[in-house]
N, C-alpha and C. Protein backbone atom coordinates (compact mmCIF):
# COMPACT_ATOMS: atom_id res chain seq x y z
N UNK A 1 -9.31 -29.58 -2.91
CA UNK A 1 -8.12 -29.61 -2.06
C UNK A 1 -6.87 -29.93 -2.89
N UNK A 2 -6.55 -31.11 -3.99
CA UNK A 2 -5.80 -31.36 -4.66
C UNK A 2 -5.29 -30.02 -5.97
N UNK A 3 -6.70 -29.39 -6.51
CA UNK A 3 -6.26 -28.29 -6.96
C UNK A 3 -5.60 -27.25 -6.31
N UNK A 4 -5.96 -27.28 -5.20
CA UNK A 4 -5.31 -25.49 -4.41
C UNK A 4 -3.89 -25.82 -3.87
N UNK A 5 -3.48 -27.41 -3.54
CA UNK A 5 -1.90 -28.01 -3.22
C UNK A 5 -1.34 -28.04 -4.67
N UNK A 6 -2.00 -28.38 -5.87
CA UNK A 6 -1.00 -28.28 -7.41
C UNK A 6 -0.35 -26.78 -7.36
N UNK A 7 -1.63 -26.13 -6.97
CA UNK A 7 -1.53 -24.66 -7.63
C UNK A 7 0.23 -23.81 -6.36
N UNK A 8 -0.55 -24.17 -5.11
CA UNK A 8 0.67 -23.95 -4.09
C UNK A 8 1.82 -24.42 -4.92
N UNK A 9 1.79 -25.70 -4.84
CA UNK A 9 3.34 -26.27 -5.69
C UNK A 9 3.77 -25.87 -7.08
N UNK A 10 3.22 -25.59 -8.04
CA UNK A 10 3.71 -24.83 -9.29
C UNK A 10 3.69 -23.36 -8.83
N UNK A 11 3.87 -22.66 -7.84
CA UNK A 11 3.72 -21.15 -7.46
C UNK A 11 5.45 -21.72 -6.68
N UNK A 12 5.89 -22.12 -6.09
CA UNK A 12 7.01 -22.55 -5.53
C UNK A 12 7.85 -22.84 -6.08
N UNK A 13 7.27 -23.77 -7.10
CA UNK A 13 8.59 -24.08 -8.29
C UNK A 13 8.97 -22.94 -9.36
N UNK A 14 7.35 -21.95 -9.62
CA UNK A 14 8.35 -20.85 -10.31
C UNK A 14 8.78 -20.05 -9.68
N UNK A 15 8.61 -20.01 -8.75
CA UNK A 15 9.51 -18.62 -7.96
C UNK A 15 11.30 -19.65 -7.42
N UNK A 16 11.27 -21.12 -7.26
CA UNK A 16 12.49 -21.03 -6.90
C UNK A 16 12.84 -21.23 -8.59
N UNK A 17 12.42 -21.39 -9.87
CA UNK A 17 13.34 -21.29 -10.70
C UNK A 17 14.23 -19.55 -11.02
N UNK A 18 12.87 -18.83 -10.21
CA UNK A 18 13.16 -17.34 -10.83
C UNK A 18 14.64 -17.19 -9.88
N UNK A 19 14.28 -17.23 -8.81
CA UNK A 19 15.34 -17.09 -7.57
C UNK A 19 16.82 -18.30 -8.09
N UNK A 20 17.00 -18.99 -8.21
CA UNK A 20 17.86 -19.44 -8.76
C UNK A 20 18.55 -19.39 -10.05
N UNK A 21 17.55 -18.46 -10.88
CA UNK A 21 18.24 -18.12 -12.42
C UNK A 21 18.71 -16.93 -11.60
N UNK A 22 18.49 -16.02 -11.03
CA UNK A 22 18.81 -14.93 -10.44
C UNK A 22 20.13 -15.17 -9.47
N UNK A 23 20.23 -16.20 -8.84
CA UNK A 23 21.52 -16.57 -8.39
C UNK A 23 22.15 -16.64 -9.29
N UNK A 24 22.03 -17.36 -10.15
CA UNK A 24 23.23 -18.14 -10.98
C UNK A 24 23.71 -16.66 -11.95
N UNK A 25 23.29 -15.78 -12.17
CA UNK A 25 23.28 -14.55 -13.19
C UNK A 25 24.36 -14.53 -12.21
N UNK A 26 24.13 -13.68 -10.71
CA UNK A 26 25.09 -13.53 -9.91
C UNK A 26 26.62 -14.02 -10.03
N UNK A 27 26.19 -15.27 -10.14
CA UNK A 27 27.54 -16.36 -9.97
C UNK A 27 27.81 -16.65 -8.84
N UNK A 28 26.62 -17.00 -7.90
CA UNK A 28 27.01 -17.58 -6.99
C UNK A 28 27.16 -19.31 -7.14
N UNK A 29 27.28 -19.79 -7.94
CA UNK A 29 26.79 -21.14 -8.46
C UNK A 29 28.55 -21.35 -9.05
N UNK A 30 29.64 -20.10 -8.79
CA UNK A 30 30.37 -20.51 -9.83
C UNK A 30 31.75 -21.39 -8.70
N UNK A 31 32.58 -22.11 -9.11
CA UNK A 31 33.88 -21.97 -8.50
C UNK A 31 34.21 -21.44 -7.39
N UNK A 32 34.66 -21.83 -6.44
CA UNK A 32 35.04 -20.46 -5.22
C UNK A 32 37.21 -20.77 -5.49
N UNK A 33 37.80 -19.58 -5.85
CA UNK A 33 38.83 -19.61 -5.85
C UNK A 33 39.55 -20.04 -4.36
N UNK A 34 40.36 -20.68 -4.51
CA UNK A 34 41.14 -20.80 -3.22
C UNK A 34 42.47 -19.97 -3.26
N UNK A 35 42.55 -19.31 -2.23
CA UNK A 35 43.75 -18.33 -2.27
C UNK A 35 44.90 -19.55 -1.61
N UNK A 36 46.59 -19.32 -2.33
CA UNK A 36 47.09 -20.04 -1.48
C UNK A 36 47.68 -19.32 -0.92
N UNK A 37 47.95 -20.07 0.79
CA UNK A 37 48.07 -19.48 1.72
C UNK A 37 49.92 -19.21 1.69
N UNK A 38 50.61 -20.24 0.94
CA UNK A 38 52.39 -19.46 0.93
C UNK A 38 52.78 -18.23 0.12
N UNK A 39 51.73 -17.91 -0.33
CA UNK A 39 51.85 -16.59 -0.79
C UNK A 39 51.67 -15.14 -0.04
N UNK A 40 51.33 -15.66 1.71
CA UNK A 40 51.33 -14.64 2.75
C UNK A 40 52.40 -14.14 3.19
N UNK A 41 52.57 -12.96 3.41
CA UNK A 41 54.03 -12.43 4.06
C UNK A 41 54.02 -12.77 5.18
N UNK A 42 54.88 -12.57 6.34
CA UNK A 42 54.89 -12.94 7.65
C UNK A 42 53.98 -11.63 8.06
N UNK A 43 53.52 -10.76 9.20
CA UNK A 43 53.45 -9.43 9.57
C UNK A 43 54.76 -9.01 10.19
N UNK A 44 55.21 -7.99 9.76
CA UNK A 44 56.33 -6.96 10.34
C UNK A 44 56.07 -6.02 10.66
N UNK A 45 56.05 -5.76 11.72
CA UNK A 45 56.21 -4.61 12.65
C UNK A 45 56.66 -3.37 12.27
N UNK A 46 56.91 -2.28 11.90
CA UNK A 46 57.56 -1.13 11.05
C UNK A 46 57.42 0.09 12.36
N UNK A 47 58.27 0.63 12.73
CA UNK A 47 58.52 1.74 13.61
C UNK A 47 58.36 2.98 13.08
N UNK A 48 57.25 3.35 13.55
CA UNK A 48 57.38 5.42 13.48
C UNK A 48 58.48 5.92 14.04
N UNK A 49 58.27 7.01 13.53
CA UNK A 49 59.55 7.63 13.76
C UNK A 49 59.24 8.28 15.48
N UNK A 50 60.24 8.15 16.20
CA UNK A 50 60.35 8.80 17.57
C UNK A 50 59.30 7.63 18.65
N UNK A 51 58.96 6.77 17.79
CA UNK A 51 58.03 6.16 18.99
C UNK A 51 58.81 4.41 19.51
N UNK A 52 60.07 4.42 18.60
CA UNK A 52 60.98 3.41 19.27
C UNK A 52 61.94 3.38 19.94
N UNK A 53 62.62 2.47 21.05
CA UNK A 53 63.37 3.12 21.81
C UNK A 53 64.86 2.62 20.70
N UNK A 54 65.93 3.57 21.17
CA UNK A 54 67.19 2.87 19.72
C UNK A 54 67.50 1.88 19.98
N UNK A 55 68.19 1.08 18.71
CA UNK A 55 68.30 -0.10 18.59
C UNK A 55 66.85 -1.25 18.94
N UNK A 56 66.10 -0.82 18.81
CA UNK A 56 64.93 -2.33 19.37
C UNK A 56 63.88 -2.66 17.89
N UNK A 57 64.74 -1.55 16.61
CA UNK A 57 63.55 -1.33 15.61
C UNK A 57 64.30 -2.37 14.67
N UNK A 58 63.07 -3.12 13.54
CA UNK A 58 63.90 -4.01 12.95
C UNK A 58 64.14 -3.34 11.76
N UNK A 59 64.40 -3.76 10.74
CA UNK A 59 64.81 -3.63 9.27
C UNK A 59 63.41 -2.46 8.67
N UNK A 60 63.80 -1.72 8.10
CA UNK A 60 62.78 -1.00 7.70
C UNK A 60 62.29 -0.82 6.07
């Protein structure tokens, strides 16, 4: 019984080393950049042509 639980547990540990060298190749293990957020424009609205009524369109 103690042999067939070693054997389970060294079968687990190499597969999560494989699976985790395999992450880390990825780079999921690395930094996550943070975008900063005052570098967002506002959204503006932009009018097609013929589909605004005059005067209601802003700066184009």
């Amino acid at each position: 019984m103690k042999k067939t639980i070693l054997i389970i547990l060294s079968i687990l540990v190499v597969l999560g080393a494989i699976f985790t060298y395999i992450l880390y190749t990825e780079g999921a293990f690395e930094a996550r950049k943070v975008h900063n957020t005052l570098d967002v424009k506002p959204f503006e609205m932009k009018c097609e042509a013929g589909k605004c009524a005059s005067g209601k369109c802003g700066k184009e």
